[in-house]
PDB file of N, CA and C in Angstrom:
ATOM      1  N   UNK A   1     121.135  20.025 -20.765  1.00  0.00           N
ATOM      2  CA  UNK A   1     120.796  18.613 -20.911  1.00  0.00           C
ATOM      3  C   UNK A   1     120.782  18.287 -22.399  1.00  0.00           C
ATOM      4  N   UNK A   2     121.028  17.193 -22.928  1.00  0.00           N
ATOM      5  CA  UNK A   2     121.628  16.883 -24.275  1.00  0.00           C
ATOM      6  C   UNK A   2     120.718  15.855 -24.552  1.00  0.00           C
ATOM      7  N   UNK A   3     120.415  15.663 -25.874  1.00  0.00           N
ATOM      8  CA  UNK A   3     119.377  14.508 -26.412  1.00  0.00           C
ATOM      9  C   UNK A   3     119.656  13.225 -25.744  1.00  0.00           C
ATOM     10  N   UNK A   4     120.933  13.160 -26.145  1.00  0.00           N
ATOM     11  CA  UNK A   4     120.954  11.761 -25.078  1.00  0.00           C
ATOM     12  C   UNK A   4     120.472  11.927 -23.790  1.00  0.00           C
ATOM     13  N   UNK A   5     120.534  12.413 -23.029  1.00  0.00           N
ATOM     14  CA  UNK A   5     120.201  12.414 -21.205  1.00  0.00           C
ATOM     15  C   UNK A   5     118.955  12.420 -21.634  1.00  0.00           C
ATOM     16  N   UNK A   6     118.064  13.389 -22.339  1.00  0.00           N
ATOM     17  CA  UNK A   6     116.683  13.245 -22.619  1.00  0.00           C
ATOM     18  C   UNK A   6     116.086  11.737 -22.644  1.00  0.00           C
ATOM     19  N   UNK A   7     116.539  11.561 -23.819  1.00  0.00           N
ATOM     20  CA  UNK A   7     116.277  10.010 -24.147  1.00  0.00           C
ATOM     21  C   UNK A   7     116.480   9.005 -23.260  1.00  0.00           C
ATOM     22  N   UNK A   8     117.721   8.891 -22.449  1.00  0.00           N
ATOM     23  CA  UNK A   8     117.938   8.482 -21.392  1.00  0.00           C
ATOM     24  C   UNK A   8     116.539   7.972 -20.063  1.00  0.00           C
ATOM     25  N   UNK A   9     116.408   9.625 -20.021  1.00  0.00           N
ATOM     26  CA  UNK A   9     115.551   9.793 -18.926  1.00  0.00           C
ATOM     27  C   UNK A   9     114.118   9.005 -19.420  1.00  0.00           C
ATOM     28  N   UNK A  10     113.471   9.562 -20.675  1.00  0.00           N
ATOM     29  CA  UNK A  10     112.600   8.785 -21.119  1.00  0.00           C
ATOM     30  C   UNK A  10     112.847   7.321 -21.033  1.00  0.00           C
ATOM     31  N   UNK A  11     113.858   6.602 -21.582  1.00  0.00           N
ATOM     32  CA  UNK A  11     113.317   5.240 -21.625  1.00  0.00           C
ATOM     33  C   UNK A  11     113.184   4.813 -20.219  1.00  0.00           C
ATOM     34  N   UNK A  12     113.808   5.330 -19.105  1.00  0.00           N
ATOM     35  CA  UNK A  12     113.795   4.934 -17.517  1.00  0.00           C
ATOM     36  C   UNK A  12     112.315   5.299 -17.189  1.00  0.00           C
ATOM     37  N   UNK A  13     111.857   6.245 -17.438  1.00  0.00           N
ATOM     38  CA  UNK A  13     109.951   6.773 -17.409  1.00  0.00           C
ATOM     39  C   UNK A  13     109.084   5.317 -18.034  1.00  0.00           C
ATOM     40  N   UNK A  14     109.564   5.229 -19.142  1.00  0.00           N
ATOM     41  CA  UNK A  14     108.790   3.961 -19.685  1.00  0.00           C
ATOM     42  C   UNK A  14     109.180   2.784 -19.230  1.00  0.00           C
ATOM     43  N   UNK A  15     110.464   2.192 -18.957  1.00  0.00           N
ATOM     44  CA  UNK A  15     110.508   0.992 -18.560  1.00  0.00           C
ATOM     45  C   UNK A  15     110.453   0.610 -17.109  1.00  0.00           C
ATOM     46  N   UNK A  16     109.569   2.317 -16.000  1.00  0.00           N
ATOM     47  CA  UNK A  16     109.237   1.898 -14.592  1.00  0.00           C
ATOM     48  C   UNK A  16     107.812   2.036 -14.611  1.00  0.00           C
ATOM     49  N   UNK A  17     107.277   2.631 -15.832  1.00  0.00           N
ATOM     50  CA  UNK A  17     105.800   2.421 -16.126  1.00  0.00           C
ATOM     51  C   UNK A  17     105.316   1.333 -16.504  1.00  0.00           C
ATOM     52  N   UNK A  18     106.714   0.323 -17.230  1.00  0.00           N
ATOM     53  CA  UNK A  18     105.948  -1.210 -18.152  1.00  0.00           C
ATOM     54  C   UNK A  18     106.078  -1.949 -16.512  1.00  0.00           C
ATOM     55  N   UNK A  19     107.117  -1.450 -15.593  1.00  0.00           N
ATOM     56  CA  UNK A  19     106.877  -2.149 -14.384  1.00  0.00           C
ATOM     57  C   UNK A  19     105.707  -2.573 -13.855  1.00  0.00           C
ATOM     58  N   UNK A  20     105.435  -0.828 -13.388  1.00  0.00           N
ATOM     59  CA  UNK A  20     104.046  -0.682 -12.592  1.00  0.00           C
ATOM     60  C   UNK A  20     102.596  -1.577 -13.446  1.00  0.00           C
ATOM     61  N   UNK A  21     103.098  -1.536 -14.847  1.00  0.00           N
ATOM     62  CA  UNK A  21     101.855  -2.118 -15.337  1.00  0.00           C
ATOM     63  C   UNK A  21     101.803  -3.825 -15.391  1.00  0.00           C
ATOM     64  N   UNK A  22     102.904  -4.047 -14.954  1.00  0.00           N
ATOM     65  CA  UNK A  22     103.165  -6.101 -14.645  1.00  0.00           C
ATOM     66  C   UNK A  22     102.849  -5.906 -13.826  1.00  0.00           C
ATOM     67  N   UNK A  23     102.957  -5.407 -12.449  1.00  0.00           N
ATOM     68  CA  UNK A  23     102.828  -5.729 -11.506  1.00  0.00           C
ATOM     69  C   UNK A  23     101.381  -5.655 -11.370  1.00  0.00           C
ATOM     70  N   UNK A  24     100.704  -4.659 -11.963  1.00  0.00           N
ATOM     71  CA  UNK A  24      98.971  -4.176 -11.599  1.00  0.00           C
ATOM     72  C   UNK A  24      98.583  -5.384 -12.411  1.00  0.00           C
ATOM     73  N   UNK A  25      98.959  -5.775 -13.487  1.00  0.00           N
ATOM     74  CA  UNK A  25      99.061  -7.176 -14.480  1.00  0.00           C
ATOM     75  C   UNK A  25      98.608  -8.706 -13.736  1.00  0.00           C
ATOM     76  N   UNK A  26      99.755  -8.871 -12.911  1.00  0.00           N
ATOM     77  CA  UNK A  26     100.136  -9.993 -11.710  1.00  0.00           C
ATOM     78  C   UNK A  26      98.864 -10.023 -11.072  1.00  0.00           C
ATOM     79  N   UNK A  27      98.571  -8.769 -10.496  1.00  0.00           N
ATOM     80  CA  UNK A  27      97.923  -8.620  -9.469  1.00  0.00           C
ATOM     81  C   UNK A  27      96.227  -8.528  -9.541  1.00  0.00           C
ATOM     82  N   UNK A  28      95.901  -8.451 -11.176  1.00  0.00           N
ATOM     83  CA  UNK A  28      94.804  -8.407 -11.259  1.00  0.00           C
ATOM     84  C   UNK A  28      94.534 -10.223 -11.681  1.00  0.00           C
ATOM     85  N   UNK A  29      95.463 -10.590 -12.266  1.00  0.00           N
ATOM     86  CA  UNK A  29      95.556 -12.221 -13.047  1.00  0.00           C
ATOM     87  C   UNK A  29      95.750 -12.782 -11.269  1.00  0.00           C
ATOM     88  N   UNK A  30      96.029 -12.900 -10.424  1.00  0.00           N
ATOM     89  CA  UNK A  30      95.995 -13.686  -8.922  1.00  0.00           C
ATOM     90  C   UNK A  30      94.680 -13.484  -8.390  1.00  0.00           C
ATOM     91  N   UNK A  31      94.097 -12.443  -8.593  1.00  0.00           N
ATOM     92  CA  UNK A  31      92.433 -12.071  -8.097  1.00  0.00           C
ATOM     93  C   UNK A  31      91.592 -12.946  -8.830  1.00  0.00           C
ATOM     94  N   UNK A  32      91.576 -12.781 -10.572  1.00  0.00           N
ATOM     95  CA  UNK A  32      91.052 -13.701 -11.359  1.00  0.00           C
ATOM     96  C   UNK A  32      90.662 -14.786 -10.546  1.00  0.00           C
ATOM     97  N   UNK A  33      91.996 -15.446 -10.546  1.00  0.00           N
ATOM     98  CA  UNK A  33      92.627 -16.791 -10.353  1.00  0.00           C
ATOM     99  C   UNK A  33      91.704 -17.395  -9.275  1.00  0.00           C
ATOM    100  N   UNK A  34      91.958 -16.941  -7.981  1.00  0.00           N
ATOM    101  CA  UNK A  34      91.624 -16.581  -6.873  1.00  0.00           C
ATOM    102  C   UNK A  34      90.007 -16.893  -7.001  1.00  0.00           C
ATOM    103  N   UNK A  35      88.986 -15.771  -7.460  1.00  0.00           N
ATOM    104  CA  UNK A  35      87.410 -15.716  -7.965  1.00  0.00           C
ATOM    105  C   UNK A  35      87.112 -16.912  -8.318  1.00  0.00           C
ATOM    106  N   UNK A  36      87.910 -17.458  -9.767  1.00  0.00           N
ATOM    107  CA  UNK A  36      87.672 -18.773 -10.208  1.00  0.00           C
ATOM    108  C   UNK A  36      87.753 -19.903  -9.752  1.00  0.00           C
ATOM    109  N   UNK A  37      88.789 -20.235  -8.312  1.00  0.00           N
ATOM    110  CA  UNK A  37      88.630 -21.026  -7.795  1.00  0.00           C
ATOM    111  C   UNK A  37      87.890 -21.466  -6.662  1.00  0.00           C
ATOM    112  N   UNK A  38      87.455 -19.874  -6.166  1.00  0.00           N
ATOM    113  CA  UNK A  38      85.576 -19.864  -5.482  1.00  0.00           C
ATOM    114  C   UNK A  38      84.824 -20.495  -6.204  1.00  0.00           C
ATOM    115  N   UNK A  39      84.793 -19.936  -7.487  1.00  0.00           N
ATOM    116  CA  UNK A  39      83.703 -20.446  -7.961  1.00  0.00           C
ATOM    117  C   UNK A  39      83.635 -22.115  -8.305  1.00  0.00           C
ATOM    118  N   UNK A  40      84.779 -22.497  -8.122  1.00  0.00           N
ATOM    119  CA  UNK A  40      84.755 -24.243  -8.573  1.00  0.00           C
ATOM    120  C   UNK A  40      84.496 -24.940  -7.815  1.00  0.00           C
ATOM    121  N   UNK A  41      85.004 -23.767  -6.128  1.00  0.00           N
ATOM    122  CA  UNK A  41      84.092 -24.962  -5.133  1.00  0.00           C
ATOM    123  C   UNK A  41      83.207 -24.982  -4.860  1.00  0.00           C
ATOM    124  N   UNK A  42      82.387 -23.940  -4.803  1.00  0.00           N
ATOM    125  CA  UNK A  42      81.115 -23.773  -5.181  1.00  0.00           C
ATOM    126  C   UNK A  42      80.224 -24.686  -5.851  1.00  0.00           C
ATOM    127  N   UNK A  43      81.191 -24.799  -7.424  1.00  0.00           N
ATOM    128  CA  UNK A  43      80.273 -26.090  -8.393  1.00  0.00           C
ATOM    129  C   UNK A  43      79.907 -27.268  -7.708  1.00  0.00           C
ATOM    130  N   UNK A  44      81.460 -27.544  -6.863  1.00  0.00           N
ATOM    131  CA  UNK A  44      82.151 -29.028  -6.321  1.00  0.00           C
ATOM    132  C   UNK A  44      80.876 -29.430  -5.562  1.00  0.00           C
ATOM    133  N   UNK A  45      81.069 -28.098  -4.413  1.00  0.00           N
ATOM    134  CA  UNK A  45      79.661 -28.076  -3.720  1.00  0.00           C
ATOM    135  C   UNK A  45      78.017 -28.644  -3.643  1.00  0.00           C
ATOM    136  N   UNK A  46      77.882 -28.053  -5.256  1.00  0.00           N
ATOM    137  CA  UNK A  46      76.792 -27.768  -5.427  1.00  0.00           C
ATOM    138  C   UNK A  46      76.731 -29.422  -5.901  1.00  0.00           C
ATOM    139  N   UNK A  47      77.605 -29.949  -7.342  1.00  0.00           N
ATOM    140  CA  UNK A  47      77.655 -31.235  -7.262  1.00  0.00           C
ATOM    141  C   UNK A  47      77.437 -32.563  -6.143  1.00  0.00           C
ATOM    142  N   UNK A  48      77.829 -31.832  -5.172  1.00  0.00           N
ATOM    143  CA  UNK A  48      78.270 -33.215  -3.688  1.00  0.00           C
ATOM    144  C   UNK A  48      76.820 -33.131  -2.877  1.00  0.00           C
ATOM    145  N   UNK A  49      76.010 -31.893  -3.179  1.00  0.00           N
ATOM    146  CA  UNK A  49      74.984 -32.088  -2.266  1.00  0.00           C
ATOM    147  C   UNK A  49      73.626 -32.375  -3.262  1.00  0.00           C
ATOM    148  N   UNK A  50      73.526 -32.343  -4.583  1.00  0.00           N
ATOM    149  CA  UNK A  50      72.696 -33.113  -5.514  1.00  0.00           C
ATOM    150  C   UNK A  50      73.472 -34.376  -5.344  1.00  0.00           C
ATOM    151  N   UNK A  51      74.955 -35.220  -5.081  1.00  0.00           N
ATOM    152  CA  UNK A  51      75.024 -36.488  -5.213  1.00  0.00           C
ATOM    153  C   UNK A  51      74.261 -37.292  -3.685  1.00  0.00           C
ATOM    154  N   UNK A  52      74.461 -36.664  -2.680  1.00  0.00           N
ATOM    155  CA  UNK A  52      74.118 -37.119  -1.803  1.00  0.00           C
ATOM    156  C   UNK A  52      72.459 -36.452  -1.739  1.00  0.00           C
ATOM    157  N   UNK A  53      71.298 -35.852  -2.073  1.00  0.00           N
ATOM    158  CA  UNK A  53      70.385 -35.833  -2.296  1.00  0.00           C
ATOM    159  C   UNK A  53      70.028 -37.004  -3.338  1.00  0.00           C
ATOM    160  N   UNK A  54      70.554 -37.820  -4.352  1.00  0.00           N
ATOM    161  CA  UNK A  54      70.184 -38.209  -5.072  1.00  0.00           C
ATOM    162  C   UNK A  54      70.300 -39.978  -4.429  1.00  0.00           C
ATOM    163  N   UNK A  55      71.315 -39.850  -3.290  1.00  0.00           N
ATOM    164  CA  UNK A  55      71.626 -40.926  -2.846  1.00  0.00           C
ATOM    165  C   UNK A  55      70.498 -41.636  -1.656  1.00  0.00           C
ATOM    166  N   UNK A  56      70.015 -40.019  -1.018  1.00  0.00           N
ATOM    167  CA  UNK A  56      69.072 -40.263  -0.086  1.00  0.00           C
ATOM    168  C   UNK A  56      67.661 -40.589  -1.037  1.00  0.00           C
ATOM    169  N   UNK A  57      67.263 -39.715  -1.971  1.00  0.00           N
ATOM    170  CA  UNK A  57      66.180 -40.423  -2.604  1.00  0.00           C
ATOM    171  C   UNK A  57      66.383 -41.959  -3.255  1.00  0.00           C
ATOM    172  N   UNK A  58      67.028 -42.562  -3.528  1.00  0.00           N
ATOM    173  CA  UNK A  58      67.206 -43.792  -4.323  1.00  0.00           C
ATOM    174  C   UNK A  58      67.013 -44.925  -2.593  1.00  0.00           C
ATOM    175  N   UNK A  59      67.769 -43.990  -1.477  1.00  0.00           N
ATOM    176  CA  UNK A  59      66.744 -44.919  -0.582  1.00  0.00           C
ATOM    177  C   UNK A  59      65.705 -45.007   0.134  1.00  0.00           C
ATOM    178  N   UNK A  60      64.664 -44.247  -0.468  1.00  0.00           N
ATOM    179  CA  UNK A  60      63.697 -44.361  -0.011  1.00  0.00           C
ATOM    180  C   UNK A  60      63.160 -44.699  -1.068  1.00  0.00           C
ATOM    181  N   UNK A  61      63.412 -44.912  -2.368  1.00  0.00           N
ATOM    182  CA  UNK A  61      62.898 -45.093  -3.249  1.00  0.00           C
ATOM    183  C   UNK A  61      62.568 -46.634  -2.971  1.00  0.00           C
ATOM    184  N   UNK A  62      63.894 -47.549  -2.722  1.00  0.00           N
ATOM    185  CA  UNK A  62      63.918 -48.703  -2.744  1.00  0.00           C
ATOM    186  C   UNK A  62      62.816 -49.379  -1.747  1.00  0.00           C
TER     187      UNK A  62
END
């Protein structure tokens, strides 16, 4: 086997490792993604039932 084939073989090792690491990449950035948009409905949530608590006190207030 000759430097070149060496070299060869190496850059194919590294450029199915930069693969594997986009893809684990992708896949951790869609989970993120994913978490964060629990958590917004959550906020949305949490917002809509202080607006309508705030709506029921203002009539009994009146």
């Amino acid at each position: 086997m000759g430097k070149a084939d060496q070299f060869k073989d190496k850059a194919q090792d590294l450029a199915e490792q930069a693969k594997q690491k986009m893809g684990n990449a992708k896949d951790e950035a869609s989970e993120r993604a994913s978490q964060a948009k629990g958590s917004r409905s959550d906020e949305q949530s949490r917002r809509a039932e202080q607006a309508e608590r705030d709506r029921f006190d203002q009539d009994y207030d009146a």
